[in-house]
C-alpha atoms as a PDB file:
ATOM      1  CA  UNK A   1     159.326 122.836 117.242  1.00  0.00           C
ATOM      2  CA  UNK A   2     161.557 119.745 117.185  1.00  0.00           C
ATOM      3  CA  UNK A   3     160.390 116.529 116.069  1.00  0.00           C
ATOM      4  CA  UNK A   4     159.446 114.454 119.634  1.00  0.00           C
ATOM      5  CA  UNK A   5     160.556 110.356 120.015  1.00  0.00           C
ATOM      6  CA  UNK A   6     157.734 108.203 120.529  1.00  0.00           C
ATOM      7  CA  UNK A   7     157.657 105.246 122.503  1.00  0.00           C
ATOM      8  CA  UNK A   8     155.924 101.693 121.608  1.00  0.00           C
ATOM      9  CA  UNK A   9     154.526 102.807 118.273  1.00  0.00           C
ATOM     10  CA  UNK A  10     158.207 104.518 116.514  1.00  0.00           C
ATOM     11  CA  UNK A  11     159.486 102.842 113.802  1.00  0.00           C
ATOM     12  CA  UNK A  12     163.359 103.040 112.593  1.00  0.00           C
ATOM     13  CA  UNK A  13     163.287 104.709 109.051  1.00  0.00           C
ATOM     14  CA  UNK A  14     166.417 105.881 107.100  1.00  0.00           C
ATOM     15  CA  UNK A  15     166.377 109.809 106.087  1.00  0.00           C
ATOM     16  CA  UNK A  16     168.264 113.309 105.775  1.00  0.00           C
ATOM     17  CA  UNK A  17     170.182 114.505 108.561  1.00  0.00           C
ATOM     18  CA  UNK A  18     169.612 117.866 109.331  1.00  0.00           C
ATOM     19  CA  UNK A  19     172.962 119.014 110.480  1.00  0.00           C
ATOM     20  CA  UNK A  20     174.492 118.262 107.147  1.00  0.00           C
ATOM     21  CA  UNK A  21     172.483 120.588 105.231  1.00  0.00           C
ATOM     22  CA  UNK A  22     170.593 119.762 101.244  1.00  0.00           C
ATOM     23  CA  UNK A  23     172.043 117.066  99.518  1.00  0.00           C
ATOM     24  CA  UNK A  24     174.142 115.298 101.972  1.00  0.00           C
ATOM     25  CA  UNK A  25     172.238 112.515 103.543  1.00  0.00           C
ATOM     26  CA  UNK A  26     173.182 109.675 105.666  1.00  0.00           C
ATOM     27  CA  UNK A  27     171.430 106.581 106.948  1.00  0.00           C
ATOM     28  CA  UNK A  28     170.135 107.505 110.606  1.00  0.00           C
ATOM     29  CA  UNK A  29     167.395 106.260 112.610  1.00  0.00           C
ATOM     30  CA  UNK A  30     164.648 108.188 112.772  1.00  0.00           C
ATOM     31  CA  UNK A  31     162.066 108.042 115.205  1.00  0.00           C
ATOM     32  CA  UNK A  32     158.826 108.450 114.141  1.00  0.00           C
ATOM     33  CA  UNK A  33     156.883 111.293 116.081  1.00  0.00           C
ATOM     34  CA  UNK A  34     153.122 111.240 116.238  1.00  0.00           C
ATOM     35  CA  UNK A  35     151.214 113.954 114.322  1.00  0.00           C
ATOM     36  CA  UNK A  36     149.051 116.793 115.383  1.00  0.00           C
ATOM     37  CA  UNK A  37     145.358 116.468 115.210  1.00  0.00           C
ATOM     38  CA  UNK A  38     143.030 119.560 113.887  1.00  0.00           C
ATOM     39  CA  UNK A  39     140.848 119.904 116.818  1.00  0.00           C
ATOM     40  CA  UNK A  40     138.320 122.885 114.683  1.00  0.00           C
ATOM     41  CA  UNK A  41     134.972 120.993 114.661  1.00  0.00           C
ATOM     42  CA  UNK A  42     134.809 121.234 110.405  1.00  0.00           C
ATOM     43  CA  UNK A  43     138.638 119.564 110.325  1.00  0.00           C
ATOM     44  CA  UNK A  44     137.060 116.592 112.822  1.00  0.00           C
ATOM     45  CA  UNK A  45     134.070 116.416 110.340  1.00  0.00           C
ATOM     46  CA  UNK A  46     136.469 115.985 107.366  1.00  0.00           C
ATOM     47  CA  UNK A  47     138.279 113.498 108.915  1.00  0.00           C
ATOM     48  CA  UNK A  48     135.584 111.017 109.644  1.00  0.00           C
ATOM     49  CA  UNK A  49     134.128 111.652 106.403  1.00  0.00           C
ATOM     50  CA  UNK A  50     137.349 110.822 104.822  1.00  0.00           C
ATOM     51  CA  UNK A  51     137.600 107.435 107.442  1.00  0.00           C
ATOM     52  CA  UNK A  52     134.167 106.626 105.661  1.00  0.00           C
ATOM     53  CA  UNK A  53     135.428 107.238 102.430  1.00  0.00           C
ATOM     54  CA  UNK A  54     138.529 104.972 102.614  1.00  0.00           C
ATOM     55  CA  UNK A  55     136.423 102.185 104.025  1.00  0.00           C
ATOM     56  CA  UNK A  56     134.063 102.511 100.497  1.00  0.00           C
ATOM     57  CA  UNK A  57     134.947 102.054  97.204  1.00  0.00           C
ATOM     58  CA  UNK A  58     137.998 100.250  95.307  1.00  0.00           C
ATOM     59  CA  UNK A  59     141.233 102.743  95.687  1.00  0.00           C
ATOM     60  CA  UNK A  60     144.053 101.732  93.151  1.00  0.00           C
ATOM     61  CA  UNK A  61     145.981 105.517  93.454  1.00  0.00           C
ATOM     62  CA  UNK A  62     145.561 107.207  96.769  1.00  0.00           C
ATOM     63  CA  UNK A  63     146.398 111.314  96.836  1.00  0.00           C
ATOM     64  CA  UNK A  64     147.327 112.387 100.027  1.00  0.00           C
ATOM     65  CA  UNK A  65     148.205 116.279 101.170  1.00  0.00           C
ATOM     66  CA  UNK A  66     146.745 119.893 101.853  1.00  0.00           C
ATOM     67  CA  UNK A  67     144.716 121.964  99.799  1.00  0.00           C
ATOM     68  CA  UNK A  68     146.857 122.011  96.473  1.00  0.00           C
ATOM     69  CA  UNK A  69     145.956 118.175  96.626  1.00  0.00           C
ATOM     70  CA  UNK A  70     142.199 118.131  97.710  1.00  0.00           C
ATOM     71  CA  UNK A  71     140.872 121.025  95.360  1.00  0.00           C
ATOM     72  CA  UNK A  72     141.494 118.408  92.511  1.00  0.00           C
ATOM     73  CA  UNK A  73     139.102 115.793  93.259  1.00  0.00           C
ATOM     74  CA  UNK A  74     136.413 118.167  95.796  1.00  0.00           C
ATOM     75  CA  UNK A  75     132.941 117.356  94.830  1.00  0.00           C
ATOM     76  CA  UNK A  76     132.827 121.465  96.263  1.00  0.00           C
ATOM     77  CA  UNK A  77     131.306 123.748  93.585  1.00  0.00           C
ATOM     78  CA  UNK A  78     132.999 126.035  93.135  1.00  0.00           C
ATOM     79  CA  UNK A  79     135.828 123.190  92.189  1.00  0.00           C
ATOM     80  CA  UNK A  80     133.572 121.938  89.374  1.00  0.00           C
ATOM     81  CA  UNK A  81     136.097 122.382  86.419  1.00  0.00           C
ATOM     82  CA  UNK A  82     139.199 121.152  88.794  1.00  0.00           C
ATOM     83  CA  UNK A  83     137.192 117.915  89.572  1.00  0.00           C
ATOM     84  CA  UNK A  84     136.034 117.285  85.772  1.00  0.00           C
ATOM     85  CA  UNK A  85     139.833 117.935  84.974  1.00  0.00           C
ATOM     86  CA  UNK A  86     140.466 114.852  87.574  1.00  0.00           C
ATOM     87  CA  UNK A  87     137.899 112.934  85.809  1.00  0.00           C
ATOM     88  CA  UNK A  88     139.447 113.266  82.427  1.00  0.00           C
ATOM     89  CA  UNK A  89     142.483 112.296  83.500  1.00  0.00           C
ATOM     90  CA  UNK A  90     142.244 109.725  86.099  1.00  0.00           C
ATOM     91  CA  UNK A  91     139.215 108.111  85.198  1.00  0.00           C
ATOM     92  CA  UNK A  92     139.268 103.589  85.014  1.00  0.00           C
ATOM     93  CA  UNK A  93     142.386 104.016  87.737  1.00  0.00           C
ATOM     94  CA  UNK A  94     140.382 104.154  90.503  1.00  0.00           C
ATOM     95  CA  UNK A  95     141.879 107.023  92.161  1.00  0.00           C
ATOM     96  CA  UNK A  96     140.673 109.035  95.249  1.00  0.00           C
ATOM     97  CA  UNK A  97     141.491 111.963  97.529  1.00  0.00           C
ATOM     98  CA  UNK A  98     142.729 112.166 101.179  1.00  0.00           C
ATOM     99  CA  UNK A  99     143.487 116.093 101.114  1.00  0.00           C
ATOM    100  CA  UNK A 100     142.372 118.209 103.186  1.00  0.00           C
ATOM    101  CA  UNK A 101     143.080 122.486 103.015  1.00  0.00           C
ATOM    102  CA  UNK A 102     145.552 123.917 105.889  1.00  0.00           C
ATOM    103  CA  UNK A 103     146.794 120.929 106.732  1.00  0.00           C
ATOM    104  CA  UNK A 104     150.928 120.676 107.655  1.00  0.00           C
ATOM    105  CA  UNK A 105     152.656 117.598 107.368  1.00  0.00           C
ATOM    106  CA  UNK A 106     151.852 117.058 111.442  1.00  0.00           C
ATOM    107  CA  UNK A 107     148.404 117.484 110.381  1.00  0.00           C
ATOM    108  CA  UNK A 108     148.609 115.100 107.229  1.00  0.00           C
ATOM    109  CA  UNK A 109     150.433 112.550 109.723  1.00  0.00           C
ATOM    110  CA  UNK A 110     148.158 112.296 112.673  1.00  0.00           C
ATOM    111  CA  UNK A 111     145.065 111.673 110.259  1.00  0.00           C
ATOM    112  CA  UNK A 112     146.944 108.564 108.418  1.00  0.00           C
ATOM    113  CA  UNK A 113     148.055 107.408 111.781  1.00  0.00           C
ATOM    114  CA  UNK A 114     144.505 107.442 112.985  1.00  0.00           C
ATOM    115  CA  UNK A 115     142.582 105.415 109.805  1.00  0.00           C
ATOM    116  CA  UNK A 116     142.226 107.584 106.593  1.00  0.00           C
ATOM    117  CA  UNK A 117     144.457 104.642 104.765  1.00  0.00           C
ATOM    118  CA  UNK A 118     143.926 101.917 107.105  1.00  0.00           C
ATOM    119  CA  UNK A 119     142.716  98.588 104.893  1.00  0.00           C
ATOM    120  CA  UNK A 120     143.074 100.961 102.035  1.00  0.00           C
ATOM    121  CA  UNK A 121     145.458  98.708 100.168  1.00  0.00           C
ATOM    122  CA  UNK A 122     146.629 100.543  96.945  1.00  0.00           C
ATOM    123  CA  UNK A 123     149.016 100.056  94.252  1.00  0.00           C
ATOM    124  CA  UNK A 124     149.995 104.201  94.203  1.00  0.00           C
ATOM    125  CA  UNK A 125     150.261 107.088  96.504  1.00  0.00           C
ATOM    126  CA  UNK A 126     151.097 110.095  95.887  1.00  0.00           C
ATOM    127  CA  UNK A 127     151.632 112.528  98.217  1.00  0.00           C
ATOM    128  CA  UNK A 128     152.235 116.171  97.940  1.00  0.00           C
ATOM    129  CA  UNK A 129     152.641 118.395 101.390  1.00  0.00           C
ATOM    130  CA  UNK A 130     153.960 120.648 103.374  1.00  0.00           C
ATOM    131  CA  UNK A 131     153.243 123.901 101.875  1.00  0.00           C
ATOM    132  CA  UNK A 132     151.444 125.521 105.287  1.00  0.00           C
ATOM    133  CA  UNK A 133     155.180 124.429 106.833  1.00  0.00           C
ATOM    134  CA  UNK A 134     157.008 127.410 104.824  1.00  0.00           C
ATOM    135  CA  UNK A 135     154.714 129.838 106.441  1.00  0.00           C
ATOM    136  CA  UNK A 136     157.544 131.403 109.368  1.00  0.00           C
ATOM    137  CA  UNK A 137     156.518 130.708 112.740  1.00  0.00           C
ATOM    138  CA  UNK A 138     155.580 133.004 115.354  1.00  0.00           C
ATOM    139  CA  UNK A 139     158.793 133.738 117.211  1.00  0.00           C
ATOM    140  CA  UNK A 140     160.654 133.782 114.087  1.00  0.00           C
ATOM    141  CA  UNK A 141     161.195 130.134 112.664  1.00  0.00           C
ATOM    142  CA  UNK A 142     163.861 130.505 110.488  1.00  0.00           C
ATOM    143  CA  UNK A 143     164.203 128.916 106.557  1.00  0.00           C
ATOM    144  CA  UNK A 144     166.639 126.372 108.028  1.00  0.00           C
ATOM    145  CA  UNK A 145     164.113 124.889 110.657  1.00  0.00           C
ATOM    146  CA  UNK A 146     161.129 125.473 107.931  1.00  0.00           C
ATOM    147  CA  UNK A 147     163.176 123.373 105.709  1.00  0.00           C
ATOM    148  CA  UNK A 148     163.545 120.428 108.096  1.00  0.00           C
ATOM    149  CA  UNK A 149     160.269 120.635 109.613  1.00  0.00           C
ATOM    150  CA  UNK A 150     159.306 119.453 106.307  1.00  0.00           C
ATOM    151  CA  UNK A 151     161.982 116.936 105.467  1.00  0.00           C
ATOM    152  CA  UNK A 152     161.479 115.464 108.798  1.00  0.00           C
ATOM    153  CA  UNK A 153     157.394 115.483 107.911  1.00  0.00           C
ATOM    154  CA  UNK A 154     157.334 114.106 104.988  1.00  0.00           C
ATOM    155  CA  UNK A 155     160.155 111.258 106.151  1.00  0.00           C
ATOM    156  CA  UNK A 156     157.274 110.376 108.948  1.00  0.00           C
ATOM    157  CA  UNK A 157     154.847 110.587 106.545  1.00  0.00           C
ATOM    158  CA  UNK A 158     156.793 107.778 104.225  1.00  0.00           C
ATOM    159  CA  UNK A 159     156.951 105.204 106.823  1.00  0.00           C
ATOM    160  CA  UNK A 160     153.810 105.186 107.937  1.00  0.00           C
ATOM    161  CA  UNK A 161     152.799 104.785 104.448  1.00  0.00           C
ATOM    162  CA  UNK A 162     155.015 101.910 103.801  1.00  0.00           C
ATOM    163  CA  UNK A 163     153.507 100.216 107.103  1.00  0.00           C
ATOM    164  CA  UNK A 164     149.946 100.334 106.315  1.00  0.00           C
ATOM    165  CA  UNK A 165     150.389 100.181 102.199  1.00  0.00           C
ATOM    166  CA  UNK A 166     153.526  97.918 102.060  1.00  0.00           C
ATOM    167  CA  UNK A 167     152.840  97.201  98.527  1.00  0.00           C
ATOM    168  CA  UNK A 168     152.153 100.622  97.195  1.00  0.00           C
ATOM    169  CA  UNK A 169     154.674 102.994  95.200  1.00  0.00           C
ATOM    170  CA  UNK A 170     154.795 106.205  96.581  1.00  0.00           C
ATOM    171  CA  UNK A 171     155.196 109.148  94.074  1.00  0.00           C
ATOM    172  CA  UNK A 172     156.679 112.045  96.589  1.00  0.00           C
ATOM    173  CA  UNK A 173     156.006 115.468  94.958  1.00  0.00           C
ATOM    174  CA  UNK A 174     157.841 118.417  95.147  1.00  0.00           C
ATOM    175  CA  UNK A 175     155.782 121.440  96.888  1.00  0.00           C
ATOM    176  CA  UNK A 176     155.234 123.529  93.754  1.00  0.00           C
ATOM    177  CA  UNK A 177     155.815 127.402  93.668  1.00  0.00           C
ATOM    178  CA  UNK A 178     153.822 129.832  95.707  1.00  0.00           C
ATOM    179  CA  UNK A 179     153.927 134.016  95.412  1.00  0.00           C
ATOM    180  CA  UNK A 180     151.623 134.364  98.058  1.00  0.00           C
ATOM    181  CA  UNK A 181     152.302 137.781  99.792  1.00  0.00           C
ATOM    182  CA  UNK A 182     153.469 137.908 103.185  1.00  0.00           C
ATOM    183  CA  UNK A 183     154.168 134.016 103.486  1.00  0.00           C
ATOM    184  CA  UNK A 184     157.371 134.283 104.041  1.00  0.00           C
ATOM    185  CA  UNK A 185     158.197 131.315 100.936  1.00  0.00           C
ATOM    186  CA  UNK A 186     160.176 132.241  97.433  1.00  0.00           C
ATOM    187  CA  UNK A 187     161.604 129.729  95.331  1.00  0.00           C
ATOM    188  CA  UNK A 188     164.986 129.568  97.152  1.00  0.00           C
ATOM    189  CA  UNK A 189     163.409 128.036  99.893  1.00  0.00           C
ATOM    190  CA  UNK A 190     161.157 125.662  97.904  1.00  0.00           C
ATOM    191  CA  UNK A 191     164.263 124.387  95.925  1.00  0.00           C
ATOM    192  CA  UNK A 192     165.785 123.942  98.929  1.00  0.00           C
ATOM    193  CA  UNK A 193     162.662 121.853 100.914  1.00  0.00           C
ATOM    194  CA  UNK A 194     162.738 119.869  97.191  1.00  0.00           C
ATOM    195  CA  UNK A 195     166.380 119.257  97.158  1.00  0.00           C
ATOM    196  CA  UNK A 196     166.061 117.926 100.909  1.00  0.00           C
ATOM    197  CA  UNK A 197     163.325 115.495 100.158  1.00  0.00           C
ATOM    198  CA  UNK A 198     164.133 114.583  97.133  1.00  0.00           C
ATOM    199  CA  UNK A 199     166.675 112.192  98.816  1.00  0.00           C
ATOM    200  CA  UNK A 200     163.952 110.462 100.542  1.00  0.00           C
ATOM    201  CA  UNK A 201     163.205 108.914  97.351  1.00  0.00           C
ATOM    202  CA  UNK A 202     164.981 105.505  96.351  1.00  0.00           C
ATOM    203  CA  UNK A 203     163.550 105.588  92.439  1.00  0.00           C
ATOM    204  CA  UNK A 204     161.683 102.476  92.543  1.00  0.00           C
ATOM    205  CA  UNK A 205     159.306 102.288  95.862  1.00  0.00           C
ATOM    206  CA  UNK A 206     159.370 106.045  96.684  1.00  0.00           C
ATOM    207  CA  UNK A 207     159.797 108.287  93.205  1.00  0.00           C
ATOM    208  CA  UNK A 208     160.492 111.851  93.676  1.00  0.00           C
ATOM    209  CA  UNK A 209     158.561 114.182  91.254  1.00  0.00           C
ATOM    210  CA  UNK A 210     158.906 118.079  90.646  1.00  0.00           C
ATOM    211  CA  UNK A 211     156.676 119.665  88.457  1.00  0.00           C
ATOM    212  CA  UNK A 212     158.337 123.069  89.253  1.00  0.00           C
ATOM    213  CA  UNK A 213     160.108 123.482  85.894  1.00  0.00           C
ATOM    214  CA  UNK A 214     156.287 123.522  84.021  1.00  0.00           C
ATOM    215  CA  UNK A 215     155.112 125.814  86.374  1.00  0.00           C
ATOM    216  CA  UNK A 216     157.535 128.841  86.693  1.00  0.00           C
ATOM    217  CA  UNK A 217     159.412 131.070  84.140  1.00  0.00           C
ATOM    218  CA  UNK A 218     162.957 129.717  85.297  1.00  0.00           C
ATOM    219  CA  UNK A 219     163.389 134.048  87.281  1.00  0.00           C
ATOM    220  CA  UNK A 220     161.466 132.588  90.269  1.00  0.00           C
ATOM    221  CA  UNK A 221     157.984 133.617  88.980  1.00  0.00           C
ATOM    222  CA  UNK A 222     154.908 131.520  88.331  1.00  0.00           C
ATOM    223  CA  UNK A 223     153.448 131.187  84.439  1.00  0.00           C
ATOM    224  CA  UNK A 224     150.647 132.921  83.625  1.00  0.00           C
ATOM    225  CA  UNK A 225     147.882 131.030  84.177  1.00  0.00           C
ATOM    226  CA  UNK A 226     149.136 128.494  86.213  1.00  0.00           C
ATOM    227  CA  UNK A 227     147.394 129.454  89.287  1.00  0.00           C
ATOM    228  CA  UNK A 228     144.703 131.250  91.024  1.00  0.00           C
ATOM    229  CA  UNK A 229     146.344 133.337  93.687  1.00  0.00           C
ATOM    230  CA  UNK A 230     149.847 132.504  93.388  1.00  0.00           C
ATOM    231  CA  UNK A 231     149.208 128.954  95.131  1.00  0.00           C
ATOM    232  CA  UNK A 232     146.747 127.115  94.658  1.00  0.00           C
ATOM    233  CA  UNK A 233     146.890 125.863  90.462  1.00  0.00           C
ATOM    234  CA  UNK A 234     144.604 126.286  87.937  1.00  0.00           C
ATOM    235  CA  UNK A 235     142.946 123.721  85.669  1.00  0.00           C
ATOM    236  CA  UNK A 236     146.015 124.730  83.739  1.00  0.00           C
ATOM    237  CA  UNK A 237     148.057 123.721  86.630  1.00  0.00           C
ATOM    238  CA  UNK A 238     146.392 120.774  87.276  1.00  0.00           C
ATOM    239  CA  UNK A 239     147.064 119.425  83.977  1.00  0.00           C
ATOM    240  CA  UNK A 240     150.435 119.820  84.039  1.00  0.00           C
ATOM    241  CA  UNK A 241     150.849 117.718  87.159  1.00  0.00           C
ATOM    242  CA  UNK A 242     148.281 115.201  85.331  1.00  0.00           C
ATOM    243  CA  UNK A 243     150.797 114.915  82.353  1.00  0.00           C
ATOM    244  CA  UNK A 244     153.657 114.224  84.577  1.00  0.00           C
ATOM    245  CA  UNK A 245     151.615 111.724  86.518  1.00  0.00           C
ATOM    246  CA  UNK A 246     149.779 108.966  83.643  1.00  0.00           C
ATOM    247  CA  UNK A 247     153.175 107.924  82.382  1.00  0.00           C
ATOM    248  CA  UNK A 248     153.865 106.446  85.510  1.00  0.00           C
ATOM    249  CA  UNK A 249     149.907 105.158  86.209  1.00  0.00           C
ATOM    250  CA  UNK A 250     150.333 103.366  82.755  1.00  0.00           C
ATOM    251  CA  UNK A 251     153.812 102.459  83.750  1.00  0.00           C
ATOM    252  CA  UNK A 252     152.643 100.343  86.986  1.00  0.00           C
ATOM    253  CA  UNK A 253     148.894  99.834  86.459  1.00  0.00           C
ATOM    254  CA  UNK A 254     148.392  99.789  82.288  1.00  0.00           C
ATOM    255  CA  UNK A 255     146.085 101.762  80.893  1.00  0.00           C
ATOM    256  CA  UNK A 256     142.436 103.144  82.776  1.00  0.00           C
ATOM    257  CA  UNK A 257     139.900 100.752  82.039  1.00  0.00           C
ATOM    258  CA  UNK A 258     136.229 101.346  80.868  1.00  0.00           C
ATOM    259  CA  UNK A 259     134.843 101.328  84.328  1.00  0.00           C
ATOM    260  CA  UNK A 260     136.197 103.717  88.261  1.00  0.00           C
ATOM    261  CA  UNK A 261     135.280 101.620  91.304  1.00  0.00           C
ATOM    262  CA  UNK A 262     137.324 104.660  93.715  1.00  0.00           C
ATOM    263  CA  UNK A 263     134.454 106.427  95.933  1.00  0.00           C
ATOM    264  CA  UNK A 264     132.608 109.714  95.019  1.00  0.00           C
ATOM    265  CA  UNK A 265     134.543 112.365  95.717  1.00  0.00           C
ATOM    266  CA  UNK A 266     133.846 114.678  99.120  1.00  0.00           C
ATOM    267  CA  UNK A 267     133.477 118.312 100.039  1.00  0.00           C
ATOM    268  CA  UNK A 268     134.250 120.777 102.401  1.00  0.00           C
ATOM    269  CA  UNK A 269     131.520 119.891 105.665  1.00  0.00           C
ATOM    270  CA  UNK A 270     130.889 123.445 106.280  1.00  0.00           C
ATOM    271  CA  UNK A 271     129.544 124.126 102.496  1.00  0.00           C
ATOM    272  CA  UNK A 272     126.377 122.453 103.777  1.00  0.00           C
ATOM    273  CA  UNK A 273     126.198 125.132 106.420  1.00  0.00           C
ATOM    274  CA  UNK A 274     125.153 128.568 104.485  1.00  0.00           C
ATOM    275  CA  UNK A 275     126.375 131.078 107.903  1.00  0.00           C
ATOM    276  CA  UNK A 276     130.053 129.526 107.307  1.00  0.00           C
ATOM    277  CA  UNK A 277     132.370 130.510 104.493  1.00  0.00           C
ATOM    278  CA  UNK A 278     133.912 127.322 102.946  1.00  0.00           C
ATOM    279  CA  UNK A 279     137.638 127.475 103.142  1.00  0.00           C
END
């Protein structure tokens, strides 16, 4: 599915073109396309609890994505040790969580285009996504179109960032390795998606950062350890994206103070409904 023009609210915003495959990248105008809503009922819970959650607190870093992204700062449960990892590392920055599991980078567009970092204001973003967009399509999506679905995601995703946080850095991750059976994703295609967006970045308002090298054995396989189900990381895993992360917190904000004014983390809506498995 091709990227659609929208009219009135578009906005012009230099990026990869598509036809001139990784690496090569020209100024074009992009139009911005609006992003796809998830209509489930425990998706439309999330996102007003995450509208409520940007509208509380003090938010100096702002982590936006799917599940790889909101596991680390869930006030679920079963997340305990992922969310005391967060703690020890992001503690006096005043850092909070926008991720929500499943999401695609349509689905991480339409919910900052409709308020989740409206009058947010911070100094740091940093988004990861598009993970559920190397899952092949039904019909056959090929890695080509996977690959810019992304690209062309994420290059949305940047500028409406830079409209509603103008003053904010945005650290653009790479998607990290995945072995999940049957998905369709190896690391070919993930270098590729990286290689792509990694041009998005200039190195001083948008900073592209790939944790891959930490993560895998250098063959195309995952370290032991590093994640739970060949996805989703580990406190292990977690901590290797920390490390690569405070150098450039300390870098732009100095060092965490004594004190967190960021909101209390959230949960999954349905965990407060026993008949429905959490996702």
């Amino acid at each position: 599915m091709m990227w659609p023009a929208v009219s009135g609210n578009g906005r012009a915003f230099a990026g990869a073109d598509p036809s001139t495959g990784a690496g090569n990248v020209k100024a074009s105008s992009v139009t911005l396309s609006n992003g796809e809503p998830r209509l489930d009922p425990n998706s439309q819970k999330a996102h007003a609890q995450l509208l409520a959650k940007a509208k509380s607190g003090g938010i100096d870093i702002y982590f936006e994505g799917d599940s790889i992204t909101r596991r680390w700062g869930a006030s679920d449960p079963q997340y305990k040790a992922l969310l005391a990892n967060w703690n020890e590392n992001f503690f006096g920055w005043n850092a909070a969580n926008f991720g929500w599991g499943g999401d695609t980078v349509r689905n991480v567009l339409w919910r900052i285009q409709n308020g989740e970092l409206d009058g947010v204001h911070p100094k740091i973003i940093v988004l990861m996504a598009g993970t559920n967009d190397l899952e092949p399509a039904p019909g056959g999506n090929g890695k080509e179109t996977r690959v810019d679905e992304v690209a062309r995601g994420l290059e949305a995703i940047l500028g409406v960032m830079q409209e509603k946080a103008p003053g904010a850095v945005i650290i653009l991750m790479g998607i990290t390795p995945r072995a999940v059976r049957g998905s369709g994703a190896s690391m070919p295609i993930v270098n590729r998606v990286n290689e792509r967006i990694s041009h998005l970045a200039d190195g001083r308002r948008v900073r592209f950062l790939n944790i891959n090298k930490q993560l895998e054995d250098g063959n195309g396989g995952l370290l032991e350890g590093m994640t739970v189900d060949g996805l989703h990381l580990t406190v292990k895993g977690y901590q290797v994206w920390a490390n690569a992360l405070k150098p450039i917190f300390a870098e732009l904000l100095g060092p965490p103070a004594g004190v967190d004014h960021a909101p209390p983390p959230t949960g999954d809506p349905s965990a407060q409904r026993p008949t429905v498995v959490p996702q």
